[in-house]
N, C-alpha and C. Protein backbone atom coordinates (compact mmCIF):
# COMPACT_ATOMS: atom_id res chain seq x y z
N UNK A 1 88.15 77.19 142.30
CA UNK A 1 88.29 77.40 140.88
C UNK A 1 88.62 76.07 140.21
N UNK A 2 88.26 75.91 138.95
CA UNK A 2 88.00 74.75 138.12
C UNK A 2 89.51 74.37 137.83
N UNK A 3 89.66 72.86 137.91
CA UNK A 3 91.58 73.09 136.74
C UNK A 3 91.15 72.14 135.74
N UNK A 4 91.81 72.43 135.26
CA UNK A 4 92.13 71.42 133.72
C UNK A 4 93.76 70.99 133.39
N UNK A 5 93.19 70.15 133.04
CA UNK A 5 95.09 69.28 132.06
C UNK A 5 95.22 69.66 130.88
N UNK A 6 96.27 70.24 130.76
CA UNK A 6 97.19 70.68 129.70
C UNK A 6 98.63 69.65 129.57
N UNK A 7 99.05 70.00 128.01
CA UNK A 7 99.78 69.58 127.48
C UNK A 7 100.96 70.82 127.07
N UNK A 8 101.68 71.00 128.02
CA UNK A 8 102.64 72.31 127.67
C UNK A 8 103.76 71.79 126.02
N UNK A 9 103.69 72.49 125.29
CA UNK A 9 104.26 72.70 123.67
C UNK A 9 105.63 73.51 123.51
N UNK A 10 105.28 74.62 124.34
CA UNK A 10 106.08 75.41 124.55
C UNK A 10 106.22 75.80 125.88
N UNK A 11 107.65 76.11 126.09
CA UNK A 11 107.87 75.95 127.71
C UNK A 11 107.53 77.34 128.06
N UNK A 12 106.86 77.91 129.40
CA UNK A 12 106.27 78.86 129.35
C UNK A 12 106.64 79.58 131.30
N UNK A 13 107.28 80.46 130.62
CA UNK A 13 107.72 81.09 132.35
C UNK A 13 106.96 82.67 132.82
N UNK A 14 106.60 82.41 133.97
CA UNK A 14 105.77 83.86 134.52
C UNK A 14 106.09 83.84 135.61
N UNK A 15 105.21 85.08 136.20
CA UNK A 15 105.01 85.24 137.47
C UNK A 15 103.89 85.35 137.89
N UNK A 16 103.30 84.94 138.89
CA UNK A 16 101.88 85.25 139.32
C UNK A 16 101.84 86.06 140.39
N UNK A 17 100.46 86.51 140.32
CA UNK A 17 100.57 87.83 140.86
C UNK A 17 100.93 88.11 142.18
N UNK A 18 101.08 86.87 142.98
CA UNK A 18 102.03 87.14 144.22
C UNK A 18 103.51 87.60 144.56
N UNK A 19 103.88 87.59 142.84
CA UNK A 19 105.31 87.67 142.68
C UNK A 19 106.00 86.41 142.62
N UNK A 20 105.85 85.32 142.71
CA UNK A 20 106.48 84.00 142.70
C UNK A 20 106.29 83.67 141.22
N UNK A 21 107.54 83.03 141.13
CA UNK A 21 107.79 82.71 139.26
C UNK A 21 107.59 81.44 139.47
N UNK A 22 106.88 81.07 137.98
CA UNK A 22 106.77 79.25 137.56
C UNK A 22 107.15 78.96 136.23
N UNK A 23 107.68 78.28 136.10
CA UNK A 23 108.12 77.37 134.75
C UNK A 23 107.36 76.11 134.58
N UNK A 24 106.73 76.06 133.17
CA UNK A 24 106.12 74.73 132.56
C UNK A 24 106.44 74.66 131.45
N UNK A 25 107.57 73.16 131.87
CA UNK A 25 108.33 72.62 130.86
C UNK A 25 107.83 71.83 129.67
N UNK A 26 107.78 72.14 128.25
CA UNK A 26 107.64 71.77 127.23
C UNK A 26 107.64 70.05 127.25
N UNK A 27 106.30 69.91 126.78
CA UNK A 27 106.26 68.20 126.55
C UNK A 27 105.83 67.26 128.36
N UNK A 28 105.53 68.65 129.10
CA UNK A 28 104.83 67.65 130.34
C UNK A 28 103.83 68.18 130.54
N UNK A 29 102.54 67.71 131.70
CA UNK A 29 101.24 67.78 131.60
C UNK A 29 101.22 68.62 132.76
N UNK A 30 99.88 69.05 132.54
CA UNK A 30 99.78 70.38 134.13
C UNK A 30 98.66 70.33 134.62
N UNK A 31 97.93 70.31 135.82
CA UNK A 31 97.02 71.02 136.21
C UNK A 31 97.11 72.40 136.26
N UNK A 32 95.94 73.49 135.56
CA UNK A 32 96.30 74.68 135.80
C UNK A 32 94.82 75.27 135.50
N UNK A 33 94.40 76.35 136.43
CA UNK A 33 92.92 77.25 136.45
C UNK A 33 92.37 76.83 135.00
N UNK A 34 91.30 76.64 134.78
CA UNK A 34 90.70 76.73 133.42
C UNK A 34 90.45 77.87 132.72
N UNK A 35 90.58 79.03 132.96
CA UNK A 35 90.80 80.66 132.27
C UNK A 35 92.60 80.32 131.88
N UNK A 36 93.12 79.51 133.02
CA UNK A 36 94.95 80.30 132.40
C UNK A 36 95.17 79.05 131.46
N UNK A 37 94.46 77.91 131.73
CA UNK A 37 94.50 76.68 130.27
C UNK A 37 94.10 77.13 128.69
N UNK A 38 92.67 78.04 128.82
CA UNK A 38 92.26 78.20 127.74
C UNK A 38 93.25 79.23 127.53
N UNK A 39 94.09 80.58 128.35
CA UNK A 39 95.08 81.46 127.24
C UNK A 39 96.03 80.57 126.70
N UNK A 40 96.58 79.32 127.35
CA UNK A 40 97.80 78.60 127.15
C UNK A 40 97.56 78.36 126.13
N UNK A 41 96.22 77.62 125.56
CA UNK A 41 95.89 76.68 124.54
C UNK A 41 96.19 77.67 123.05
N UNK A 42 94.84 78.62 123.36
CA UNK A 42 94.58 80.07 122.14
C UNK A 42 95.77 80.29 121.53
N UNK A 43 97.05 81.01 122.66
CA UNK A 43 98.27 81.52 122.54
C UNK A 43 98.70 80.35 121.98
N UNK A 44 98.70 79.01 121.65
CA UNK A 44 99.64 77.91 120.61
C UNK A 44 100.95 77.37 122.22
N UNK A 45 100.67 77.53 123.64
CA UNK A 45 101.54 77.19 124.38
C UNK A 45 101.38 76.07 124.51
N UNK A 46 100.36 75.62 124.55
CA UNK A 46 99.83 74.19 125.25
C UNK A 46 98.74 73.15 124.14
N UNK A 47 98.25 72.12 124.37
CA UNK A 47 97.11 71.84 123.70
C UNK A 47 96.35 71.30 125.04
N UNK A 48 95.01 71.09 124.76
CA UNK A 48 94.42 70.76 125.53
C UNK A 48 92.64 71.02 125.06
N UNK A 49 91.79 70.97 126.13
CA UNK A 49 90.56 71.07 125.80
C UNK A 49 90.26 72.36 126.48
N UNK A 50 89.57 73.24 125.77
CA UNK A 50 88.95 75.12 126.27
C UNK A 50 87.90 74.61 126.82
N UNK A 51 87.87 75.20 128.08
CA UNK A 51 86.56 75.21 129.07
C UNK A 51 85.20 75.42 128.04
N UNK A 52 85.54 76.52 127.26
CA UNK A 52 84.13 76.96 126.92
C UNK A 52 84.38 77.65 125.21
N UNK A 53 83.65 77.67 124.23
CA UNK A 53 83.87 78.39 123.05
C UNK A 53 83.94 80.02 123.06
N UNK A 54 85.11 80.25 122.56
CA UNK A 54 85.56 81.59 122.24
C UNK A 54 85.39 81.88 120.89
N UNK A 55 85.14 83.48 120.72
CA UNK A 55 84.72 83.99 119.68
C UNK A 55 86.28 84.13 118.79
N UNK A 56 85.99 84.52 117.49
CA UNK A 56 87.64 85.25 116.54
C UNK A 56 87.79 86.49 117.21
N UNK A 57 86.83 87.15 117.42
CA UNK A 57 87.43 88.33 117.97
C UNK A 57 87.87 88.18 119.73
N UNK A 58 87.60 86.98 120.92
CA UNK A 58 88.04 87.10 122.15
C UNK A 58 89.43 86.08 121.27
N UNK A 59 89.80 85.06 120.98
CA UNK A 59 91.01 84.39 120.61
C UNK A 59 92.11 85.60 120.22
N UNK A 60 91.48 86.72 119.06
CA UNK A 60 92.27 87.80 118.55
C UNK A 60 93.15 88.55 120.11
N UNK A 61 92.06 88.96 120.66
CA UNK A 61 92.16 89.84 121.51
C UNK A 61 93.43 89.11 122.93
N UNK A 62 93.05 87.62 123.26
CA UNK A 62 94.18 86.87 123.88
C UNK A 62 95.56 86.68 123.23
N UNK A 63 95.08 86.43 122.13
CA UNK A 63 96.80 86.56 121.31
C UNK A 63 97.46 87.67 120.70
N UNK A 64 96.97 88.83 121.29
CA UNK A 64 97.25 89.90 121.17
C UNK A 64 98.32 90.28 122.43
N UNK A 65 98.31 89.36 123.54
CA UNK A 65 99.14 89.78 124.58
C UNK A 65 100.74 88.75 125.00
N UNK A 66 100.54 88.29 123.33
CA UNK A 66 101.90 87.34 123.53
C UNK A 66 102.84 88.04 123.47
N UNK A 67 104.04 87.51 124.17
CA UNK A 67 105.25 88.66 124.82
C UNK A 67 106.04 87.26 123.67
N UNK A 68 107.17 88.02 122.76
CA UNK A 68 108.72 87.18 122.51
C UNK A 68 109.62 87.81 122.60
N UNK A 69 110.68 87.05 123.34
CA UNK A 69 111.80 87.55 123.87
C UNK A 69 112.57 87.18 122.72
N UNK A 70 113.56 88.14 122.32
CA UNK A 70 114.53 87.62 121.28
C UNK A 70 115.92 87.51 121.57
N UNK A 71 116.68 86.69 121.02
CA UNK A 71 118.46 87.01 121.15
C UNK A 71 118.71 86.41 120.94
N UNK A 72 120.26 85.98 120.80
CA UNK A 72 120.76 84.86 120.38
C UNK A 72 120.56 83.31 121.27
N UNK A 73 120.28 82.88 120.02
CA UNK A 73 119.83 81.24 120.56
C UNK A 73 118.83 81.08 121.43
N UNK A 74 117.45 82.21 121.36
CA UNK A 74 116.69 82.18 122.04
C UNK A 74 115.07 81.65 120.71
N UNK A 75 114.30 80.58 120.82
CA UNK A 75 112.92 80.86 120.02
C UNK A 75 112.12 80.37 120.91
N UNK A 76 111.14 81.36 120.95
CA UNK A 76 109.59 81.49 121.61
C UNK A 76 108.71 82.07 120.36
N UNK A 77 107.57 81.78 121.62
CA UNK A 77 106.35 82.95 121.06
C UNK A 77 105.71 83.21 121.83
């Protein structure tokens, strides 16, 4: 599978589907799959260059699955 460099914006924590968690810290660079670069980018996490042109309605449909956690002294998106 293809990677690409990203520019993480916002620091961004998951799990992948093996169950193992990763953190990418805000303001450093990444190699990461070119499908999980282009959600980073769409979603406003990262900047970088999209493998390929997306429509308004596939961008809609990716930023439709942004999770924010709220509480005190917490900002995401």
């Amino acid at each position: 599978m293809a990677q690409t460099k990203i520019k993480v914006t916002t620091s961004i924590h998951g799990k992948f589907k093996n169950g193992k968690h990763f953190d990418l810290v805000a303001g450093e660079d990444y190699w990461v799959d070119e499908a999980k670069a282009d959600e980073f980018i769409i979603k406003g996490y990262a900047v970088g260059e999209l493998s390929r042109t997306y429509s308004d309605d596939e961008k809609a449909q990716i930023r439709g699955s942004v999770q924010v956690i709220q509480g005190p002294g917490v900002a995401n998106g």
